[in-house]
Protein backbone atom coordinates (compact mmCIF):
# COMPACT_ATOMS: atom_id res chain seq x y z
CA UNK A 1 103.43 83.03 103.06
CA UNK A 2 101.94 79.61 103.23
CA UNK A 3 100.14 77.14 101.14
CA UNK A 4 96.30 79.06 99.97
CA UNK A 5 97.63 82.47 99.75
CA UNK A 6 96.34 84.39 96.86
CA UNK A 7 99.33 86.26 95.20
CA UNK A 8 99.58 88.51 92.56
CA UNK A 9 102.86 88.52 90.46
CA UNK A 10 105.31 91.55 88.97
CA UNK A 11 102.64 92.30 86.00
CA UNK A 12 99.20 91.61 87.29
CA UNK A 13 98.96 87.76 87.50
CA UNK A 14 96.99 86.33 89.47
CA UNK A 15 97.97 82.69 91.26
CA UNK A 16 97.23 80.46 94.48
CA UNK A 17 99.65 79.45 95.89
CA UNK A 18 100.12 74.87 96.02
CA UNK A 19 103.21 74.67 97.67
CA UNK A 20 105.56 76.44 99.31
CA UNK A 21 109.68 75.72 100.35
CA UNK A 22 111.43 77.33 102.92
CA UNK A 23 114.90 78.59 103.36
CA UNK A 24 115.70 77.04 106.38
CA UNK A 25 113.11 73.93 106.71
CA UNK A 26 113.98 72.66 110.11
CA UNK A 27 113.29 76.44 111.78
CA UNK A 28 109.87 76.61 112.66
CA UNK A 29 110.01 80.60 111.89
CA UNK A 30 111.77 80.32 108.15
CA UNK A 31 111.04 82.75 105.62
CA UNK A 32 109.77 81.48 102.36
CA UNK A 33 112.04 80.72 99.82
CA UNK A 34 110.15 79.26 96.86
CA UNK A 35 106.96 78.90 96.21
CA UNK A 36 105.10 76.99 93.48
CA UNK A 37 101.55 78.49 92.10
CA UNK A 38 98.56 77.24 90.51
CA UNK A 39 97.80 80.98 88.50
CA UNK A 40 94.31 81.37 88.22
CA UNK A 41 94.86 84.72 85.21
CA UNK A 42 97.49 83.47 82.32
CA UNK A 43 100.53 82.47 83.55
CA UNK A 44 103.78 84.56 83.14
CA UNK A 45 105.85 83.86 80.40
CA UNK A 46 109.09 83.07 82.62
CA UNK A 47 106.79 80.78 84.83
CA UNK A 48 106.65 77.60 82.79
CA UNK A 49 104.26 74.81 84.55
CA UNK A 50 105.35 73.10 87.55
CA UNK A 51 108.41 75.18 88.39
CA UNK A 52 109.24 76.70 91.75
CA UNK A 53 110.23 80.04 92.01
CA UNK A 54 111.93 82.94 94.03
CA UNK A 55 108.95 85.11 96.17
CA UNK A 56 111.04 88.02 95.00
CA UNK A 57 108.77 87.75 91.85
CA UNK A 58 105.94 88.08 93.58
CA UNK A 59 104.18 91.69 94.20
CA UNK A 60 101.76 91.09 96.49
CA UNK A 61 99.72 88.96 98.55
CA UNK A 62 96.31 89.74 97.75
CA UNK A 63 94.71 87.42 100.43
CA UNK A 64 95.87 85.24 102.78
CA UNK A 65 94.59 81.73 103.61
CA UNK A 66 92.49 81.54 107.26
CA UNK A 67 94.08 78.25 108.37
């Protein structure tokens, strides 16, 4: 997962994501840990502006940025 990614969350939302933290940031093959998102549908109720979450909430990603 990296910064662009569309994603689309537990119950339909929609959201790109803006930034993205990994679990081990020195590792240059880290899984994703967090991941902030711009949503583009309404946003979650549990997501409230500006916070980073888990990418177990996320369902999918629906396309993937080409850089």
């Amino acid at each position: 997962m990296k910064v662009g990614d569309i994603i689309e969350a537990r119950h339909g939302e929609i959201g790109m994501v803006i930034s993205v933290e990994y679990m081990y940031p020195t590792h240059p093959q880290s899984p994703a840990s967090r991941v902030k998102v711009d949503w583009i549908s309404e946003p979650p109720q549990w997501c409230p502006p500006g916070l980073m979450f888990s990418t177990f909430a996320i369902k999918r990603v629906v396309s993937r940025a080409s850089r």
